[in-house]
Structure formats: structure tokens, C-alpha cells
Protein backbone atom coordinates (compact mmCIF):
# COMPACT_ATOMS: atom_id res chain seq x y z
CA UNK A 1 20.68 -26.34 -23.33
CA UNK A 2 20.37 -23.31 -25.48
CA UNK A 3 16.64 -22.48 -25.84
CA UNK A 4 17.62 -22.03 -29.67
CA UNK A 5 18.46 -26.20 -29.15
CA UNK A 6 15.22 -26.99 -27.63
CA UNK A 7 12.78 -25.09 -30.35
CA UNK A 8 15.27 -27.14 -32.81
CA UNK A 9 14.62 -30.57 -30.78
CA UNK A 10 10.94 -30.10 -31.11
CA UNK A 11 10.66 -28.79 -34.32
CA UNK A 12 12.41 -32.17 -35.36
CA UNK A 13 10.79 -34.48 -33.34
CA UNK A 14 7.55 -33.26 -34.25
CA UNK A 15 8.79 -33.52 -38.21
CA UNK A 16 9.42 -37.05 -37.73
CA UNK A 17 6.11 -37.67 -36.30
CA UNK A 18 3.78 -35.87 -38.86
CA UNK A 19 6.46 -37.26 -42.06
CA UNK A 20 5.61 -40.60 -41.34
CA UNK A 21 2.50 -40.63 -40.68
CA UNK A 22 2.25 -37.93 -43.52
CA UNK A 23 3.70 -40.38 -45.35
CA UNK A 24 1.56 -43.36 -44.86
CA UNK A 25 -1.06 -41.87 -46.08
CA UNK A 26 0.36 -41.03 -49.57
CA UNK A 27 -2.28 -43.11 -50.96
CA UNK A 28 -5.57 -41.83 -49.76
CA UNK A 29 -4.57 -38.03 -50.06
CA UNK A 30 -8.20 -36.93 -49.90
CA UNK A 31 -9.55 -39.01 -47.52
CA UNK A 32 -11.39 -37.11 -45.00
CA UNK A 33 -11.10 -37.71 -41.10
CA UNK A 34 -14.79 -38.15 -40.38
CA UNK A 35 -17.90 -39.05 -42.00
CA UNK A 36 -18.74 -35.14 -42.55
CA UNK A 37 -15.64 -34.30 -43.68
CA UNK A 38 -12.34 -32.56 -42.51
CA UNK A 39 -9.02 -31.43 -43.19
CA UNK A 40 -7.55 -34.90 -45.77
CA UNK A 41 -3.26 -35.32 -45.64
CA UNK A 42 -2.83 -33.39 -48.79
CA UNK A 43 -4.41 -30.12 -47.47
CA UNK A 44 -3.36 -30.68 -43.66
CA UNK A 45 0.44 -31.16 -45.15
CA UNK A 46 0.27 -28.23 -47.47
CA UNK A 47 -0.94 -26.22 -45.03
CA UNK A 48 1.67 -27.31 -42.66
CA UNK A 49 4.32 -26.30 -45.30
CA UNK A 50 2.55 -23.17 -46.41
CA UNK A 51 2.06 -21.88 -41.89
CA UNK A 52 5.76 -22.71 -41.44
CA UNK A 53 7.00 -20.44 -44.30
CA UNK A 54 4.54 -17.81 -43.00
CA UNK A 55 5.40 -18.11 -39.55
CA UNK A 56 9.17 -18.28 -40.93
CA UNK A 57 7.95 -14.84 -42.96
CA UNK A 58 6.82 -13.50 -39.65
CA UNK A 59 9.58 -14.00 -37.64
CA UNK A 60 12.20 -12.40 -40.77
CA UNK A 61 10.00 -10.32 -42.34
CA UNK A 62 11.12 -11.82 -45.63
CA UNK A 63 7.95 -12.70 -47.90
CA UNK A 64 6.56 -15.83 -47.45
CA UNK A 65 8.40 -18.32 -50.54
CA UNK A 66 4.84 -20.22 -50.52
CA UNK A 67 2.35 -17.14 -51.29
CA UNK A 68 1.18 -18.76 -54.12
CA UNK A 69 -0.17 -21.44 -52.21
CA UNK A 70 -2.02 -19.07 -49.73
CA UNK A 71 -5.96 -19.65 -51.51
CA UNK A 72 -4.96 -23.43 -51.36
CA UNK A 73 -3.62 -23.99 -47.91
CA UNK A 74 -4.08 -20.65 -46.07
CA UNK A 75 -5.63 -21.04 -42.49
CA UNK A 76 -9.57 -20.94 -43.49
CA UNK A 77 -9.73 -22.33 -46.72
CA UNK A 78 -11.47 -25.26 -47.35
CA UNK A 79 -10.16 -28.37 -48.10
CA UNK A 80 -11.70 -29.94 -51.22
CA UNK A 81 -12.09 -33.29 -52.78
CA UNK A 82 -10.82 -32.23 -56.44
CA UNK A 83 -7.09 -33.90 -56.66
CA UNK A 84 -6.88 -31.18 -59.73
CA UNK A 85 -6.42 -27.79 -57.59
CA UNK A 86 -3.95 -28.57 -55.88
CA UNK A 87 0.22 -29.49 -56.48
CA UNK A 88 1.14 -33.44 -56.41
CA UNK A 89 1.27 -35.16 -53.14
CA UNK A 90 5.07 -35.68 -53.60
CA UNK A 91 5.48 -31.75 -54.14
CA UNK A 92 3.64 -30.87 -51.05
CA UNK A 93 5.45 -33.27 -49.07
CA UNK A 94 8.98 -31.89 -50.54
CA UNK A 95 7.73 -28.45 -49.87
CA UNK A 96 6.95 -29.30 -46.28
CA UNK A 97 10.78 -30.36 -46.04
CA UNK A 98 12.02 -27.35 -47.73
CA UNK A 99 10.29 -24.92 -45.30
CA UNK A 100 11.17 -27.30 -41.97
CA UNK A 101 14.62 -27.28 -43.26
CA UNK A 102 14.27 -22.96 -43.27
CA UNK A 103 12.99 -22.72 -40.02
CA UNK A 104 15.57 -24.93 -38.17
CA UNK A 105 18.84 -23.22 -40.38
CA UNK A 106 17.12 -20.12 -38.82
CA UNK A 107 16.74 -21.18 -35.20
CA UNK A 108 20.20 -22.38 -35.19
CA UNK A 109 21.61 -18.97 -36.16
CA UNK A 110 19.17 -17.67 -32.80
CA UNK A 111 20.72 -16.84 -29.44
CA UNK A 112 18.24 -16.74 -26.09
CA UNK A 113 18.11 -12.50 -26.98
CA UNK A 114 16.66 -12.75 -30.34
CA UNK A 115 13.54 -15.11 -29.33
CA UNK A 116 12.25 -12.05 -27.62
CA UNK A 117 13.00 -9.55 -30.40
CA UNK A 118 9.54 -8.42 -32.07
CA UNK A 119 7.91 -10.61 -34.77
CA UNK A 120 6.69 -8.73 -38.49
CA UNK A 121 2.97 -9.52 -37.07
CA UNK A 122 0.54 -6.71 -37.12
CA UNK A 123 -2.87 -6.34 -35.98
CA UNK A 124 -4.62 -8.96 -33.78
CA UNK A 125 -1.90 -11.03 -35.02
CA UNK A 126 0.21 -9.73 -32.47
CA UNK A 127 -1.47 -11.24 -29.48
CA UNK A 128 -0.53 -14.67 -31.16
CA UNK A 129 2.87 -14.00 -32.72
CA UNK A 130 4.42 -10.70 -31.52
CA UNK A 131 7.91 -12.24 -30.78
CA UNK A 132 10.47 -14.54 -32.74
CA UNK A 133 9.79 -17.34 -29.55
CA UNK A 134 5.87 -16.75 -30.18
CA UNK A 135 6.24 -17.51 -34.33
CA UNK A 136 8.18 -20.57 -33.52
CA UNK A 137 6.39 -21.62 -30.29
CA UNK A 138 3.47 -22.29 -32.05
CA UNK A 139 4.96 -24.50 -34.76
CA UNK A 140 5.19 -28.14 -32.65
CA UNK A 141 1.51 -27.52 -31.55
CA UNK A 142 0.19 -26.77 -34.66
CA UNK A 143 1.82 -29.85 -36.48
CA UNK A 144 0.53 -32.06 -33.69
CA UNK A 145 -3.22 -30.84 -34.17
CA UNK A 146 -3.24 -31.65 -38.04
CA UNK A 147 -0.97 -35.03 -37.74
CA UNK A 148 -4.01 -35.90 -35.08
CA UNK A 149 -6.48 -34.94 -38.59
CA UNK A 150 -4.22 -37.16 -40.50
CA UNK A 151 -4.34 -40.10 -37.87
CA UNK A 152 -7.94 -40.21 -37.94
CA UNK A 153 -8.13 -39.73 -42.07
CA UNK A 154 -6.11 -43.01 -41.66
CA UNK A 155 -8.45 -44.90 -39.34
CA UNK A 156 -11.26 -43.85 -41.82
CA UNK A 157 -9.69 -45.41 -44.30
CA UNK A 158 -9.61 -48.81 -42.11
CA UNK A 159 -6.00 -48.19 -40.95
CA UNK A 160 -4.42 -49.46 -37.81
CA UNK A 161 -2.83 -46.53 -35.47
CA UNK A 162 1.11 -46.39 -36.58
CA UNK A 163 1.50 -45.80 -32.49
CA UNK A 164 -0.07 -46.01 -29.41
């Protein structure tokens, strides 16, 4: 296997993990994870969709097709409880597939050579991202750690685990 195919397997195994539990919690879009708050679906999601097309941006050094959604769902903003600010549910969720399905058309174009070609990151970013393998290696974790936010939104809204 291609290391190309195995950033491809996880970026689609983790998709089907965070979609459905995404997903699931289509009706409670603000509920927080804990009693003092916390990243809710509709921000966790959004940001999902908004880090992908950055890391995607990165990696090509073409601009980032979600800028416009960088004072909602940028990393450091701050989720909030007003359904107003930000796009539908629905549209974030759609938005999520549209950058997922950007980043796997471009990993499938990838051979082993141009993982280790340099990233668009500058600055400190470097240390993080300063190769196409580091932009994309950081993709399954980072969908893992919010779909654990949205789990535990769930079981604060009185919801039984979808696994395990």
C-alpha cells in the first residue's frame, strides 16, 4: 500500500465516524459537552470543515474556499449559543463533505515523493505543518478529538453512546 492509500483510508474512516455521529446530533446543535460549556456539533463540525480546507490551503497553497467562515470556526474562536451567527446545520454538514471530498481527490493525485515536499506554512506554523504528510497527518487526529466533544454533547443531552 501506497502511503497516498493509507492517508485516504483514514481520512475516510475517520469521516464515517464523525458523519454519523455528526449526524445524530442534528437536533441539539448547540448543546454543549459539559456543564461549563464546550465546543457544541455545529461549531466542532464547522470547524472541522473550515481546518480541512485550511490544511487543504496549506498543503496547495490555493486560498482557503472557507475564509469567510474563519471568525466563526477558526481554531480559537468561541463557540456560542446564538443559532443566528452561524450557517444552517445542514450547510455546515454539506460543507464538511465538500472539503473531505477536496482533500481525498488531492491525496489520490499524491505519490510517496510529494508527502515530503514543503507545505505553504510559515512561521511557528511550520513546526506543525511544514510538509504535505504533516498538513494531512494531522487531519484523522484532529477529527477524532472534536467527534470525542460531540460524543459527550450527546451524553449531555441524555444520549446513549452510538459505540462502545
Amino acid at each position: 500500500m501506497k502511503a497516498a492509500d493509507y492517508i485516504k483510508l483514514t481520512l475516510e474512516m475517520s469521516k464515517q465516524w464523525i458523519m454519523g455521529i455528526a449526524a445524530d446530533a442534528k437536533d441539539i446543535p448547540l448543546q454543549t459537552p459539559t456543564s461549563d460549556g464546550g465546543n457544541h456539533a455545529l461549531w466542532c463540525v464547522g470547524h472541522l470543515a473550515y481546518s480541512d480546507a485550511d490544511l487543504l490551503s496549506l498543503a496547495t497553497g490555493e486560498p482557503n474556499p472557507l475564509a469567510d467562515w474563519e471568525g466563526l470556526f477558526k481554531n480559537g474562536t468561541t463557540p456560542s449559543d446564538d443559532p443566528s451567527i452561524y450557517p444552517s446545520f445542514d450547510e455546515v454538514m454539506a460543507k464538511y463533505e465538500e472539503s473531505h471530498a477536496a482533500l481525498v481527490a488531492f491525496v489520490e493525485g499524491l505519490s510517496d515523493e510529494d508527502l515530503d515536499k514543503p507545505s505553504h506554512a510559515e512561521g511557528e506554523m511550520q513546526a506543525w505543518f511544514g510538509t504535505v504528510a504533516h498538513c494531512l497527518a494531522a487531519i484523522p487526529t484532529h477529527l477524532g478529538f472534536h467527534g470525542g466533544q460531540i460524543a459527550d454533547a450527546r451524553r449531555a443531552a441524555g444520549r446513549s453512546p452510538l459505540m462502545g
